[in-house]
Protein backbone atom coordinates (compact mmCIF):
# COMPACT_ATOMS: atom_id res chain seq x y z
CA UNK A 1 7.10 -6.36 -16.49
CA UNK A 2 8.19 -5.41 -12.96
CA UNK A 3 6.41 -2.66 -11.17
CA UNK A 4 10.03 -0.23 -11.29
CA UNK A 5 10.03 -1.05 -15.16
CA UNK A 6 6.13 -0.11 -15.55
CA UNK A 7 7.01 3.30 -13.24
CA UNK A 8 9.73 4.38 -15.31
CA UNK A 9 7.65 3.64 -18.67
CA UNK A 10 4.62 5.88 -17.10
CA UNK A 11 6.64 8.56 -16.29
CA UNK A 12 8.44 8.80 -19.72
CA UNK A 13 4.64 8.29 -21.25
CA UNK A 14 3.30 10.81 -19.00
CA UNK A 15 5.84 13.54 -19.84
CA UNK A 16 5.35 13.11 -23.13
CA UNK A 17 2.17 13.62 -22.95
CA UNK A 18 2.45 16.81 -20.60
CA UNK A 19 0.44 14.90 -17.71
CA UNK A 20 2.22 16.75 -15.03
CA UNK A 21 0.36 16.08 -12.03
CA UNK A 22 0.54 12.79 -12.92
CA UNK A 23 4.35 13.27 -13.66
CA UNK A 24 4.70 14.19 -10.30
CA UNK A 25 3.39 11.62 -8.41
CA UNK A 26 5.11 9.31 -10.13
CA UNK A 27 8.27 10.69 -9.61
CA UNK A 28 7.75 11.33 -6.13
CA UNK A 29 7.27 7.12 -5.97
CA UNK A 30 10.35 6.29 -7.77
CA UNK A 31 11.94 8.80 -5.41
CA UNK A 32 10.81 6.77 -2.36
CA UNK A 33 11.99 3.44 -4.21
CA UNK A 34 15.10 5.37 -4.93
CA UNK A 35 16.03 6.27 -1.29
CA UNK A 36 14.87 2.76 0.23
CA UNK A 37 17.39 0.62 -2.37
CA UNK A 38 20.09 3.63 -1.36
CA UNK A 39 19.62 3.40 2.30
CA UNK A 40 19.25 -0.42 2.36
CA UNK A 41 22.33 -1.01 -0.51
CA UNK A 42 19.81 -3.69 -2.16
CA UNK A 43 17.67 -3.38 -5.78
CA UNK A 44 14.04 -3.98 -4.30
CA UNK A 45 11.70 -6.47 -6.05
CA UNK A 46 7.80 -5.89 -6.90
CA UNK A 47 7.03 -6.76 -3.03
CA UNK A 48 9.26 -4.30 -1.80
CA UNK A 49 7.71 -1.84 -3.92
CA UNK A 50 4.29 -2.81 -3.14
CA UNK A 51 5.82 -1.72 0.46
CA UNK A 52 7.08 1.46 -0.44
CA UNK A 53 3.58 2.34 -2.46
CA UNK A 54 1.51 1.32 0.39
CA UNK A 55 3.04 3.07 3.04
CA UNK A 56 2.71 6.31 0.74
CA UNK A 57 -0.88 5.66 0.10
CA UNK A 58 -1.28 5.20 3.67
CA UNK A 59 0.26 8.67 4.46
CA UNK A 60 -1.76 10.13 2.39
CA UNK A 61 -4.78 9.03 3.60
CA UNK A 62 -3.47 10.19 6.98
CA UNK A 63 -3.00 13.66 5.14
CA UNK A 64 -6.06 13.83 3.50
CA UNK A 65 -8.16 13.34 7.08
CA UNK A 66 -5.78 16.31 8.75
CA UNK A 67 -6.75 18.78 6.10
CA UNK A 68 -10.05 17.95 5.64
CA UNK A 69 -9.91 18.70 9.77
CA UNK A 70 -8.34 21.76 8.58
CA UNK A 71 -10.81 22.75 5.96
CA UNK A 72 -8.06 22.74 3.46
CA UNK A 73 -10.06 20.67 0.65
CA UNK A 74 -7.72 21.83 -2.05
CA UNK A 75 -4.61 20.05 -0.13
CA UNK A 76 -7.21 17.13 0.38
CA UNK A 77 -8.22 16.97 -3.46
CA UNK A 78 -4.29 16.89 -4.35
CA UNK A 79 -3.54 13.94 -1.44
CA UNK A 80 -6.40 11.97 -2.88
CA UNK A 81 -5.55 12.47 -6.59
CA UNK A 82 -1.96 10.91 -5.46
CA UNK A 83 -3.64 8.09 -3.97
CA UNK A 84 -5.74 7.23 -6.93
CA UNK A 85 -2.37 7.36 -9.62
CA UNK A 86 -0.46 5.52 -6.81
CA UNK A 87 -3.62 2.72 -6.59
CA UNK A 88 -3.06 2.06 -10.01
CA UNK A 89 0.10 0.41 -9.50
CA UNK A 90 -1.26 -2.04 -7.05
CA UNK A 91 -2.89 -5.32 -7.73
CA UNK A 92 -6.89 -6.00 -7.56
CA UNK A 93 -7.96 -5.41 -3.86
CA UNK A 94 -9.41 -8.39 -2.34
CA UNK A 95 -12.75 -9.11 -1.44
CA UNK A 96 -13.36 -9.15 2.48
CA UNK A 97 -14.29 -12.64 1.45
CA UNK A 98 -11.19 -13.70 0.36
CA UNK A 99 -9.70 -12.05 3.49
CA UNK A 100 -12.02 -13.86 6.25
CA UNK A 101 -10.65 -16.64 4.36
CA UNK A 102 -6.82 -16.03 4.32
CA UNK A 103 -7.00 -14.85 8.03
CA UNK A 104 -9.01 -18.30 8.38
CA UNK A 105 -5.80 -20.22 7.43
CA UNK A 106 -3.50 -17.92 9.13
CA UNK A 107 -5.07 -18.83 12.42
CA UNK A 108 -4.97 -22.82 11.46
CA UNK A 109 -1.48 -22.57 9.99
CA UNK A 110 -0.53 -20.67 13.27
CA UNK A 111 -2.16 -22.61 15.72
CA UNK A 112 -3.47 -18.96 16.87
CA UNK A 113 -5.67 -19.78 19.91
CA UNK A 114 -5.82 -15.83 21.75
CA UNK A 115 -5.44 -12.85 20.55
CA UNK A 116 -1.40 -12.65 21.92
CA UNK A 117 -0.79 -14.51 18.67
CA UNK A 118 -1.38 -11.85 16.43
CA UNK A 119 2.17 -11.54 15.55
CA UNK A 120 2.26 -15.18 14.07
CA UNK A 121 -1.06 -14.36 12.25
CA UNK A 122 -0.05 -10.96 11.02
CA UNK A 123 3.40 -12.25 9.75
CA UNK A 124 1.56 -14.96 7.70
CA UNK A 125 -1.35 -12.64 6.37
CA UNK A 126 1.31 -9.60 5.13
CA UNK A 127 3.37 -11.29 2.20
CA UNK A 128 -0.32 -12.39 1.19
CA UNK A 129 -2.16 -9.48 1.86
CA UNK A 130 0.56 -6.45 0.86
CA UNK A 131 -0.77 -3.60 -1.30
CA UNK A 132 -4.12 -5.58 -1.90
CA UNK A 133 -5.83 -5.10 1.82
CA UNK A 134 -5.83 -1.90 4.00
CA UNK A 135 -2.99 -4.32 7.10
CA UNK A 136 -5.28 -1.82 9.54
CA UNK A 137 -8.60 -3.16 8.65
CA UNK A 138 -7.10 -6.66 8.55
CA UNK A 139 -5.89 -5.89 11.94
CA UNK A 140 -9.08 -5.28 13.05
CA UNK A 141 -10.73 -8.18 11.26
CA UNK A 142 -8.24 -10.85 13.26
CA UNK A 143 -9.28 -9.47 16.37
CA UNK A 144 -12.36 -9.69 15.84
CA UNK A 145 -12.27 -13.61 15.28
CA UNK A 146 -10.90 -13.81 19.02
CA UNK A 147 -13.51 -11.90 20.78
């Protein structure tokens, strides 16, 4: 089942249930998937979507530290219970394991010898690495391998 099918079958499950919170969020990630396939004229696949959720999970976060700065915990408690129904929809997170290891081939694959080649590296770790590891951290992680 793709990932737009399994959306659309939540949201119909989660209105009929009265989940509205729930209801919301997901509607608010089909409306993202929406306006992507509209602006790009293209039907995305599962990938793409594991894009589009990521990048919303990612703004959240970024929302969640500004109103905890804020002392607005209620707006904080709302951002985070978006990013936990929006986590649901992406696959198991990897171990940081099984990312030393993948960022381990990326540099052999690469022939990555400085840190300048992070663009090589980062373009072989993303298909890999999309919706399962924070790209930040991972970011992080293959600089630290040059240093």
């Amino acid at each position: 089942m793709s990932l737009k099918t399994q959306l659309n079958d939540d949201m119909k499950t989660a209105m009929k249930a009265g989940e509205k919170p729930r209801l919301a969020v997901i509607r608010l990630a089909l409306a993202a998937i929406k306006q992507r396939e509209v602006d790009e004229r293209i039907v995305l696949d599962d990938a793409q979507i594991l894009a589009v959720l990521d990048k919303m999970i990612k703004q959240r976060r970024d929302s969640v530290q500004q109103y905890q700065a804020g002392n607005r915990q209620d707006l904080a408690d709302q951002e985070t219970f978006e990013i936990n129904t929006l986590q649901t929809y992406l696959p198991q997170p990897l171990t940081n394991d099984e990312i030393n290891a993948l960022i381990s081939e990326a540099i052999t694959t690469s022939g990555a010898t400085s840190s300048r080649d992070m663009g090589k590296i980062m373009t072989l770790l993303k298909p890999q690495l999309q919706g399962r590891a924070d790209m930040t951290a991972v970011s992080n992680l293959v600089k630290q391998q040059f240093n």
